[in-house]
C-alpha atoms as a PDB file:
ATOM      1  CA  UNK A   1       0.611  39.101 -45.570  1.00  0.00           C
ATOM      2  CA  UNK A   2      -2.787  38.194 -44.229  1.00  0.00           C
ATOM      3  CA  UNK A   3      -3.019  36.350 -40.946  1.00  0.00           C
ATOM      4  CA  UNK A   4      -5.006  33.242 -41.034  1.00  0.00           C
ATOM      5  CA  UNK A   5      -7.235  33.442 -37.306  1.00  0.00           C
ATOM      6  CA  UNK A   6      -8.624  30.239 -36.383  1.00  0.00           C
ATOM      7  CA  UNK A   7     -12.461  30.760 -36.271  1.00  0.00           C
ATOM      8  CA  UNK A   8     -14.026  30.176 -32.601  1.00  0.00           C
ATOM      9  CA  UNK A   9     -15.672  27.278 -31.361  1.00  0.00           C
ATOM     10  CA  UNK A  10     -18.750  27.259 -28.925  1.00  0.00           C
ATOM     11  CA  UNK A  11     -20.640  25.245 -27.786  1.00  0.00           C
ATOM     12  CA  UNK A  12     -24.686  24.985 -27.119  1.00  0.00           C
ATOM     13  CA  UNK A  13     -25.581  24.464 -23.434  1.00  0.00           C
ATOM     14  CA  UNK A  14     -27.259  21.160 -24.592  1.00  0.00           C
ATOM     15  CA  UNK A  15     -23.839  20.075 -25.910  1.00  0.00           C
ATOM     16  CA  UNK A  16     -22.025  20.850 -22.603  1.00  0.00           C
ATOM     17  CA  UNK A  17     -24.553  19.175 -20.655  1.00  0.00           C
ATOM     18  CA  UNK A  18     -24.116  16.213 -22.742  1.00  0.00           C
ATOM     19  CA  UNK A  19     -19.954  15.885 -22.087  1.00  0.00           C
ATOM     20  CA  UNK A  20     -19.758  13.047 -19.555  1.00  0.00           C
ATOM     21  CA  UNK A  21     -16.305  14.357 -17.168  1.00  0.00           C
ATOM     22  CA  UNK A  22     -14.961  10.908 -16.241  1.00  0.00           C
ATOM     23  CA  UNK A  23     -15.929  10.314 -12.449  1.00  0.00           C
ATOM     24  CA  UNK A  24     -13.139   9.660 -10.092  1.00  0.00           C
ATOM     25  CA  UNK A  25     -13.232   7.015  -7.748  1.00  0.00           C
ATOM     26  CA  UNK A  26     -13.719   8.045  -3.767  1.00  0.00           C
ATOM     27  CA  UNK A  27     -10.351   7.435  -1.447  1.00  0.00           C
ATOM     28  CA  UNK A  28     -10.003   5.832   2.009  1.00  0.00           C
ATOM     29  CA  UNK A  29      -9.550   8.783   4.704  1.00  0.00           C
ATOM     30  CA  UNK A  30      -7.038   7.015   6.703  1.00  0.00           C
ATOM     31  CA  UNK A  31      -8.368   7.906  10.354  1.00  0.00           C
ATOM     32  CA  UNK A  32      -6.310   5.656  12.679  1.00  0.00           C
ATOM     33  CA  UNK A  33      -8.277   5.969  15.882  1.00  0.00           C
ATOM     34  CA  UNK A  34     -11.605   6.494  16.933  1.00  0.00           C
ATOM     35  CA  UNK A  35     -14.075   6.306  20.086  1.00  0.00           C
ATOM     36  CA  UNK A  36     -16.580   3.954  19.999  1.00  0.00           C
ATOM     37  CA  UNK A  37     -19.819   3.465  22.988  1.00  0.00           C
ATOM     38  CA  UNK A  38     -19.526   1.487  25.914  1.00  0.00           C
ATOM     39  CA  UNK A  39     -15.967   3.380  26.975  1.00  0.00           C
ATOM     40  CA  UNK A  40     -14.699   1.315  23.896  1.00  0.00           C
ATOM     41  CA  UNK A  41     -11.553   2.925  21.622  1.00  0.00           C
ATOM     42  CA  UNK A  42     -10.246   2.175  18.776  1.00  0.00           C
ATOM     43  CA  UNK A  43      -6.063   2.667  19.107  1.00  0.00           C
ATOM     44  CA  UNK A  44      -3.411   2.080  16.348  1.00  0.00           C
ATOM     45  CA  UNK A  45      -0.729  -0.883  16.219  1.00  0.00           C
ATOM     46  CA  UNK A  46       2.485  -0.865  14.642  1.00  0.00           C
ATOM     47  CA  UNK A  47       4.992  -3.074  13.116  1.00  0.00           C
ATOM     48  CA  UNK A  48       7.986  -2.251  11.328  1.00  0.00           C
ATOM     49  CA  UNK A  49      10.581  -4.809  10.122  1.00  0.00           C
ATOM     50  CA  UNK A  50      13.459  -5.545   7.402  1.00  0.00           C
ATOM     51  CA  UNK A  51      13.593  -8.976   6.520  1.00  0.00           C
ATOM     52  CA  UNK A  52      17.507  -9.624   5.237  1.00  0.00           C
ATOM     53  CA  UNK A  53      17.088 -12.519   3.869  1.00  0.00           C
ATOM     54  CA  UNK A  54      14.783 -11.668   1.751  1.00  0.00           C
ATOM     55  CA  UNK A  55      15.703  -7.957   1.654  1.00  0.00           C
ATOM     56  CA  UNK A  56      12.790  -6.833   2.524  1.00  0.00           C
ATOM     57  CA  UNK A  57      10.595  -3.705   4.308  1.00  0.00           C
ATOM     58  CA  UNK A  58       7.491  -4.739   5.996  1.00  0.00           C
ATOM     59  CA  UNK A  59       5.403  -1.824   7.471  1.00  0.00           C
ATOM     60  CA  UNK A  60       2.174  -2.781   9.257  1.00  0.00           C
ATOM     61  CA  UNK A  61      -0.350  -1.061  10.637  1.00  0.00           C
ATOM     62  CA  UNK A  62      -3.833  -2.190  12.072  1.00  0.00           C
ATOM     63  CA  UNK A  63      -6.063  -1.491  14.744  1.00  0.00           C
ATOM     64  CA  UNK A  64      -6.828  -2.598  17.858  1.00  0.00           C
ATOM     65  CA  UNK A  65     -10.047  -2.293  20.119  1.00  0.00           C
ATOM     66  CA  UNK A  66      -9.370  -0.921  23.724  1.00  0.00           C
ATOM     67  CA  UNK A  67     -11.536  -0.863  26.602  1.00  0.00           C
ATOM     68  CA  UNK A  68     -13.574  -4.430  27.047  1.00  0.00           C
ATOM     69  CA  UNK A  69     -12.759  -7.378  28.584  1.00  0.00           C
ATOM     70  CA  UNK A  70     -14.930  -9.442  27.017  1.00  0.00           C
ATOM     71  CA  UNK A  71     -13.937 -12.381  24.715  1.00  0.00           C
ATOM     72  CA  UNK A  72     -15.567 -11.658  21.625  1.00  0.00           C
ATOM     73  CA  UNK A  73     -13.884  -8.474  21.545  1.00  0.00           C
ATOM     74  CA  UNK A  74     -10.750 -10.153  21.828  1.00  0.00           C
ATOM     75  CA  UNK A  75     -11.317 -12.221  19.452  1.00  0.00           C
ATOM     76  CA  UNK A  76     -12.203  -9.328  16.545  1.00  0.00           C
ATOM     77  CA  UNK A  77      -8.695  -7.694  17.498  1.00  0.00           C
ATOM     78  CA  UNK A  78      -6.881 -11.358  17.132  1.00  0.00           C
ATOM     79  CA  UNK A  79      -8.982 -11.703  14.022  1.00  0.00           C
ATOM     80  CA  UNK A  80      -8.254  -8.287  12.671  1.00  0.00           C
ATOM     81  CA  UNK A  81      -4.072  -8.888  13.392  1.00  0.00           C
ATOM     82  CA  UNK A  82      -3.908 -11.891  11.246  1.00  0.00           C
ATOM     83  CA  UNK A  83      -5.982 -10.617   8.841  1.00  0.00           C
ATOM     84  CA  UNK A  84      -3.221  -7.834   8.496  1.00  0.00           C
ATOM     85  CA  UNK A  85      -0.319  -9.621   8.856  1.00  0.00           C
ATOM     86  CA  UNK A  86      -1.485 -12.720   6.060  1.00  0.00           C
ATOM     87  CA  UNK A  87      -0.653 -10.026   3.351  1.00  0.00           C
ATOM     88  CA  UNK A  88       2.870 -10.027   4.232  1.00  0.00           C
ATOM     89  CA  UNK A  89       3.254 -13.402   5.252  1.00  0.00           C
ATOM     90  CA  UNK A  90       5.424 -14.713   2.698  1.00  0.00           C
ATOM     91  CA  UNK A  91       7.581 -11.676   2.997  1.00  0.00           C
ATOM     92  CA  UNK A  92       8.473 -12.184   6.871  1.00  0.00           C
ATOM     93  CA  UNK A  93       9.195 -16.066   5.673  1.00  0.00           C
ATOM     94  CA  UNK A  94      10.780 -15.813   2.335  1.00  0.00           C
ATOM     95  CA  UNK A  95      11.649 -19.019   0.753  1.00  0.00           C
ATOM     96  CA  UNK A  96      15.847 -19.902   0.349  1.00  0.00           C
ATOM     97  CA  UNK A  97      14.894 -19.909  -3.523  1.00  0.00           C
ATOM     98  CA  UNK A  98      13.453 -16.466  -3.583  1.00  0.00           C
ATOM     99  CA  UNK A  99      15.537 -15.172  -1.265  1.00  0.00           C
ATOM    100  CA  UNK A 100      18.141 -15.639  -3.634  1.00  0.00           C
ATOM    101  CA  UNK A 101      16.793 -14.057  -6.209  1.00  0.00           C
ATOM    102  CA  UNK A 102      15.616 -11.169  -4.229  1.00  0.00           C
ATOM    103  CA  UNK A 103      19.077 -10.545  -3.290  1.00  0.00           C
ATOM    104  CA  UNK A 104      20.374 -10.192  -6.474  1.00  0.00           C
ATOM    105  CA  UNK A 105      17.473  -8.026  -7.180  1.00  0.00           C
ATOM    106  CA  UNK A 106      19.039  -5.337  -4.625  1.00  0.00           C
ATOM    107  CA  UNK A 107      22.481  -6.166  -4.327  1.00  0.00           C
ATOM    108  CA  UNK A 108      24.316  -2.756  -3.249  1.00  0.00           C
ATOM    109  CA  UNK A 109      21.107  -1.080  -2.692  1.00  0.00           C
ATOM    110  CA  UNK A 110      20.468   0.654   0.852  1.00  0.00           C
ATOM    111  CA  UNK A 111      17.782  -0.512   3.229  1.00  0.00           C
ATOM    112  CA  UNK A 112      15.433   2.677   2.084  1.00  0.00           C
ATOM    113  CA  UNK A 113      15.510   0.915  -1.793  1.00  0.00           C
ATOM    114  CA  UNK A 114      14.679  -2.790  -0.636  1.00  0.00           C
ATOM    115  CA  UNK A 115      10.967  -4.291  -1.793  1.00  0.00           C
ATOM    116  CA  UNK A 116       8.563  -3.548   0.374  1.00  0.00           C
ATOM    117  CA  UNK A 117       5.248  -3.937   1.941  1.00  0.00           C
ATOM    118  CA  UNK A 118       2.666  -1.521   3.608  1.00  0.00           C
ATOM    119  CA  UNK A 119      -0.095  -2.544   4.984  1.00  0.00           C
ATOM    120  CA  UNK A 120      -2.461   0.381   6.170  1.00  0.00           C
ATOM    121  CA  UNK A 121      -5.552   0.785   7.431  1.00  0.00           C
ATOM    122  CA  UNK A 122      -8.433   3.239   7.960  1.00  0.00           C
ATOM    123  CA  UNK A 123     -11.347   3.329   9.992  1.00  0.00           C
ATOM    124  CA  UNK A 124     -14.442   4.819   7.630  1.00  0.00           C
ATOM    125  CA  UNK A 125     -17.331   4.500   9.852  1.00  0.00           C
ATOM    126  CA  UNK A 126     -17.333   4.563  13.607  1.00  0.00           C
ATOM    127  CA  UNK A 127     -20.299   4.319  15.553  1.00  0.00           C
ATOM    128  CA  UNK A 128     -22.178   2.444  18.537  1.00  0.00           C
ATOM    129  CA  UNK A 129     -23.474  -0.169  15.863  1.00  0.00           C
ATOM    130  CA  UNK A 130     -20.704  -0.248  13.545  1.00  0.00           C
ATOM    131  CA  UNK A 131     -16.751  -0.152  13.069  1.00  0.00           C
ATOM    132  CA  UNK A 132     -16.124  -0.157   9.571  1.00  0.00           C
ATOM    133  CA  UNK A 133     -12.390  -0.482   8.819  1.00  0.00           C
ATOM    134  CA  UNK A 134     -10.656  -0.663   5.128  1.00  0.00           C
ATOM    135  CA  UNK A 135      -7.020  -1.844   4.602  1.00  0.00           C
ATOM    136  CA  UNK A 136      -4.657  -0.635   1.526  1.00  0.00           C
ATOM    137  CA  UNK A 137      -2.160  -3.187   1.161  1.00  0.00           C
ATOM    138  CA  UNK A 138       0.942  -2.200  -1.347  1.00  0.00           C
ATOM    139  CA  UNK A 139       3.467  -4.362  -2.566  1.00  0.00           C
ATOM    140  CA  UNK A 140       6.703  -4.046  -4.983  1.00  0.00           C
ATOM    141  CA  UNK A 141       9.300  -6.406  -4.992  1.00  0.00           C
ATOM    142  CA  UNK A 142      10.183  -5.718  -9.599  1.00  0.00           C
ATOM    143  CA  UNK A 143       8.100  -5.918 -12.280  1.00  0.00           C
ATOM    144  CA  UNK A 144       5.738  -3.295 -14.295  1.00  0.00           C
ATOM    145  CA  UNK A 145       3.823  -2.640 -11.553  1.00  0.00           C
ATOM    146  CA  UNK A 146       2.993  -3.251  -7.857  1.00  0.00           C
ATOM    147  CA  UNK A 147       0.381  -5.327  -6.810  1.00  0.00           C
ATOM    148  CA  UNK A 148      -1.986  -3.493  -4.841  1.00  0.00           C
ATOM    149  CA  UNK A 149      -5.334  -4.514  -2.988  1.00  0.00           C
ATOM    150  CA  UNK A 150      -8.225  -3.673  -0.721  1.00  0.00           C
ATOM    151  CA  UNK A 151      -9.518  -5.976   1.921  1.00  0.00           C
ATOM    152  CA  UNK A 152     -11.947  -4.765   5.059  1.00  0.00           C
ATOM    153  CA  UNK A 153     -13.802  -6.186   7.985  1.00  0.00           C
ATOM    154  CA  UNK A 154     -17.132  -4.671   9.275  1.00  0.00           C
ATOM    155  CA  UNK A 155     -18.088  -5.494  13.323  1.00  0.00           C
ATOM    156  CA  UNK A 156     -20.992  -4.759  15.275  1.00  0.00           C
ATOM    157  CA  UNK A 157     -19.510  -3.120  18.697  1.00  0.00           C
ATOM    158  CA  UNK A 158     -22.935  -3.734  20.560  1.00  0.00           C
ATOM    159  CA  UNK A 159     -23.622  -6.602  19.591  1.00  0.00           C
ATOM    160  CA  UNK A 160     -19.597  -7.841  19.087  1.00  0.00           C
ATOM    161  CA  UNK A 161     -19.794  -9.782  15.910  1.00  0.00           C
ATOM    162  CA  UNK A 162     -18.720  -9.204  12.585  1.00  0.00           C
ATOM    163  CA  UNK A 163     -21.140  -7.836  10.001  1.00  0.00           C
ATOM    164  CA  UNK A 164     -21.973  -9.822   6.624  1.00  0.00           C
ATOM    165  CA  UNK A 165     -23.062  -8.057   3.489  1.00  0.00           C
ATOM    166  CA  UNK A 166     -26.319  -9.711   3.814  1.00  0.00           C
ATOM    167  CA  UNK A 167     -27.006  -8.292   6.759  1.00  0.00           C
ATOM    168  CA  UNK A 168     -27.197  -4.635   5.621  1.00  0.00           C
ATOM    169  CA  UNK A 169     -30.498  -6.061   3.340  1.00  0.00           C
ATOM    170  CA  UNK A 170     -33.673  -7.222   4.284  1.00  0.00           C
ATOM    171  CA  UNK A 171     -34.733 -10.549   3.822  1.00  0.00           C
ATOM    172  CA  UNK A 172     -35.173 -12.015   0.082  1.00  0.00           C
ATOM    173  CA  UNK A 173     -34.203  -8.256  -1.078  1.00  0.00           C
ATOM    174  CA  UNK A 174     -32.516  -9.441  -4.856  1.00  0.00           C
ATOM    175  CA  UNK A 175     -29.910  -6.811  -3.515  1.00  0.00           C
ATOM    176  CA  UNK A 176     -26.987  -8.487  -5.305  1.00  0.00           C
ATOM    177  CA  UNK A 177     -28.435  -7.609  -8.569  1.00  0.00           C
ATOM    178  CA  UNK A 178     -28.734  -3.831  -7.729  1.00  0.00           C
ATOM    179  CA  UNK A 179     -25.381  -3.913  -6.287  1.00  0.00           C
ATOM    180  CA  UNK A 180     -23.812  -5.476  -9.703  1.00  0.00           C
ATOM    181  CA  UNK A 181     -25.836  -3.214 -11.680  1.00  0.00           C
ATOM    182  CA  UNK A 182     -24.269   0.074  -9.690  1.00  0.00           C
ATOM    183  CA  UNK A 183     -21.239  -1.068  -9.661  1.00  0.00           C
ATOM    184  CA  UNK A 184     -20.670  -2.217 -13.570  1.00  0.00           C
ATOM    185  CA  UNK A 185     -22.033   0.861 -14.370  1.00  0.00           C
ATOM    186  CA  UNK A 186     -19.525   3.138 -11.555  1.00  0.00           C
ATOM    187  CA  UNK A 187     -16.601   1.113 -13.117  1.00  0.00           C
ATOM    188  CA  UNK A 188     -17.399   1.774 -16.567  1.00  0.00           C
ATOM    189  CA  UNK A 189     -17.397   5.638 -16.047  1.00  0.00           C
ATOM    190  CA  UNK A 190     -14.522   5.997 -13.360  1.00  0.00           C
ATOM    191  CA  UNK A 191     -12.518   3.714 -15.733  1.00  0.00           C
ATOM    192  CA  UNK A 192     -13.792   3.990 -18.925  1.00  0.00           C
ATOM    193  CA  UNK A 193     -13.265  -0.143 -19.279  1.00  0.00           C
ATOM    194  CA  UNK A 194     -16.007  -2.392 -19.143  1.00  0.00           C
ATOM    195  CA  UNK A 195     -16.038  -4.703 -16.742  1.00  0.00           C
ATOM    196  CA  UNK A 196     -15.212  -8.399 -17.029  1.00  0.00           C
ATOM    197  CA  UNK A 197     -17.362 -10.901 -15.101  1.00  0.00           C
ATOM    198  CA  UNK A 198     -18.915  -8.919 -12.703  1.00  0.00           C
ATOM    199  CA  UNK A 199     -21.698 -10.781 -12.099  1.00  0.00           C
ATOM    200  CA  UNK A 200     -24.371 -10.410  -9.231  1.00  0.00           C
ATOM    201  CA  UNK A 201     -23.088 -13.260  -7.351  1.00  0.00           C
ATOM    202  CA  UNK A 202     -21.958 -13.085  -3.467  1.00  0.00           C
ATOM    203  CA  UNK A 203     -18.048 -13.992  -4.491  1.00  0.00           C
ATOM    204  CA  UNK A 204     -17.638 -11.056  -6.757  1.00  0.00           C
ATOM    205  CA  UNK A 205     -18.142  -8.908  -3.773  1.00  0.00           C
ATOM    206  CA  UNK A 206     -16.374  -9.898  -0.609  1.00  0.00           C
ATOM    207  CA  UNK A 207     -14.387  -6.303   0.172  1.00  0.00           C
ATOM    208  CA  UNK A 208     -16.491  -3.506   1.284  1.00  0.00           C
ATOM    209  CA  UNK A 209     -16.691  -0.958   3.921  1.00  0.00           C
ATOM    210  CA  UNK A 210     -19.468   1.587   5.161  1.00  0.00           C
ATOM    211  CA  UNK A 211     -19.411   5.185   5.345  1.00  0.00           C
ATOM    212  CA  UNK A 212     -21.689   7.838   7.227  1.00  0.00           C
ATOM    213  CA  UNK A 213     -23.364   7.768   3.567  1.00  0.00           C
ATOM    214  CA  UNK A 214     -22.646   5.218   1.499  1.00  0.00           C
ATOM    215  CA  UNK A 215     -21.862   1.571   0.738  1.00  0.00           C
ATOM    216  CA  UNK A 216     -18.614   1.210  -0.624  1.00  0.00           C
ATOM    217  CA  UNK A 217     -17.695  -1.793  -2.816  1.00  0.00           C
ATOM    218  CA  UNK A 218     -13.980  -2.383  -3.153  1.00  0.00           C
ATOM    219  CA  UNK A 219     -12.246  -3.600  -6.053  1.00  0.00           C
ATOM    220  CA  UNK A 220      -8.443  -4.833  -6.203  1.00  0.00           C
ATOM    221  CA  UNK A 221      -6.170  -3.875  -8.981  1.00  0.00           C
ATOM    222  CA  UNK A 222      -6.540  -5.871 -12.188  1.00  0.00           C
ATOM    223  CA  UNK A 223      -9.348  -8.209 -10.925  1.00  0.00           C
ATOM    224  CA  UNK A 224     -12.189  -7.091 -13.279  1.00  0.00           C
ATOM    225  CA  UNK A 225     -10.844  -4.771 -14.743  1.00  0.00           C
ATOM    226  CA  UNK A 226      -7.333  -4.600 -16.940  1.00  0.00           C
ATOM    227  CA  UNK A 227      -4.596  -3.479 -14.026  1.00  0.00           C
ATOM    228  CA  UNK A 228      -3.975   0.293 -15.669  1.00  0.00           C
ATOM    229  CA  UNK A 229      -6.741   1.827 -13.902  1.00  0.00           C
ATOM    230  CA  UNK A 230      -5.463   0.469 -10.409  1.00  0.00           C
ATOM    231  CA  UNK A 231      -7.927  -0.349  -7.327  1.00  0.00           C
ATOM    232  CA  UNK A 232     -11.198   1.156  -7.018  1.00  0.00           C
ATOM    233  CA  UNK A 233     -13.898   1.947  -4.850  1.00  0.00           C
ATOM    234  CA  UNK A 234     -17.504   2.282  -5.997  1.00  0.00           C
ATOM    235  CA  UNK A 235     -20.057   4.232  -3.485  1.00  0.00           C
ATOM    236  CA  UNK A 236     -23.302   3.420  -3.491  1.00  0.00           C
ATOM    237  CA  UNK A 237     -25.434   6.172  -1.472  1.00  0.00           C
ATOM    238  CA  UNK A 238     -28.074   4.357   0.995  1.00  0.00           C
ATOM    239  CA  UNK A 239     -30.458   6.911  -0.796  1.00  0.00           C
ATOM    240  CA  UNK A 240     -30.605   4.813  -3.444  1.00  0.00           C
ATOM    241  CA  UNK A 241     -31.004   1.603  -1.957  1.00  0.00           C
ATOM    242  CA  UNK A 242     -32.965   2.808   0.904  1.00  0.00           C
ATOM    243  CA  UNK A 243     -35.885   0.441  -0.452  1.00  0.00           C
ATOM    244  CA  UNK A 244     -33.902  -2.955   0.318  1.00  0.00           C
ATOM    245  CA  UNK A 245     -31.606  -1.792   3.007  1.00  0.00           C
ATOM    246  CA  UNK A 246     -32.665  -3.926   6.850  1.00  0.00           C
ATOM    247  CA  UNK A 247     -32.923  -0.572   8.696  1.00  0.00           C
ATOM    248  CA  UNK A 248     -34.244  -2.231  11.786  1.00  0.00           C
ATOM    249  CA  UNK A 249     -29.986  -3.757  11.990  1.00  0.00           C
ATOM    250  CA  UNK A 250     -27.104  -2.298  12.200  1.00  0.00           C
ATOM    251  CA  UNK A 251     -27.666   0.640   9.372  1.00  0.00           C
ATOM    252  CA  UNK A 252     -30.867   1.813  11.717  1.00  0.00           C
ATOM    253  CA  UNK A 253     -29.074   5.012  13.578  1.00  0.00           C
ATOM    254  CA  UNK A 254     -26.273   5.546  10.082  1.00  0.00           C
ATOM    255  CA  UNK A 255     -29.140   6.121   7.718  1.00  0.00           C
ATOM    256  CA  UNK A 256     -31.031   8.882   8.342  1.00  0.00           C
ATOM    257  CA  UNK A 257     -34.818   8.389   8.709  1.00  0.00           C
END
């Protein structure tokens, strides 16, 4: 009885060069501490809680700048604590309706199976001119999924104010359009969705972080894009918008000359 061999299937090199390998997303590093100029550090803070009313784990971490007396850099690390601790604000104050429900939610279950929270941070750029720090904030308390999101804050340690996206351009540069353009397009091939309403407007864009090479735009979980894919981050290298980037601020010793 014959044997029936499927035949072989190649491919030209022109046809492999033209399958597109879907692009995955870059990932926060999660460094924790860091040393900054002027004798300035960067330390970790920690907060750990259960919340029995509303049966609840809160983990939070977030950093703190050490070595300066001066206000303004008290101020960042008062700014930077209650920027961490709003995510899980109605978790250390659960309303008596909610409560109740939560508690039915995990009655029997052991403190290790209660909803929770986590709040984490990681510092992505650390330099004289900039601390660039990204937060990952998780939460589950039921449902099909957890709701998951990205939120950052960029500060000037010489200077001791807080960056603005605007400030990484130079003045009049249309650099919201380039920045919309890059990151519809990033989406669309990390993803494979197209993206909803991402428009080049200043509101569509208010979580990002820098890196020794890179912008990075930061997207939450189903806010333009359905929620499957999860959070994303879309890298733009300064390479490629070296043309519109202010590199006499704070991006004048990260991108290389």
């Amino acid at each position: 009885m014959a044997c029936h061999r499927e035949p072989d299937i190649r491919l030209s090199p022109q046809e492999i060069a033209e399958i597109k390998v879907k692009k995955e997303p870059p990932r926060l590093h999660f460094r924790e501490t860091a040393d900054l100029g002027q004798e300035l550090r960067v330390v970790k803070k920690e907060f750990h809680h259960i919340n029995e009313i509303g049966r609840t784990k809160i983990d939070i971490l977030y950093p703190q700048i050490l070595g300066s007396s001066d206000a303004r850099i008290a101020k960042f690390n008062q700014r930077v604590k209650a920027l961490a601790f709003q995510y899980a604000r109605y978790h250390l104050n659960v309303p008596p309706e909610d409560a109740k429900r939560f508690r039915r939610l995990t009655q029997g279950d052991p403190p290790d199976e209660y909803p929770n929270v986590d709040i984490t941070y990681s510092i992505e750029l650390a330099t004289d001119d900039v601390l660039s720090v990204a937060f990952h904030q998780y939460e589950y308390a039921g449902g099909a999924h957890p709701n998951q999101s990205y939120f950052a804050i960029n500060f000037d340690p010489k200077n001791k104010k807080v960056i603005q996206l605007p400030d990484l351009f130079k003045r009049n540069a249309r650099y919201l359009e380039r920045v919309a353009e890059h990151c519809n397009n990033a989406l669309l091939e990390q993803t494979n969705f197209t993206p909803m309403g991402l428009t080049a407007e200043l509101k569509n864009f208010p979580t990002w972080h820098l890196t020794k090479d890179s912008l990075c735009i930061d997207f939450d979980r189903c806010e333009f894009l359905p929620c499957a894919p999860g959070e994303q981050i879309v890298a733009i290298p300064y390479a490629e918008l070296r043309d519109i980037l202010n590199l006499e601020g704070v991006l004048k010793t990260v991108v290389s000359q």
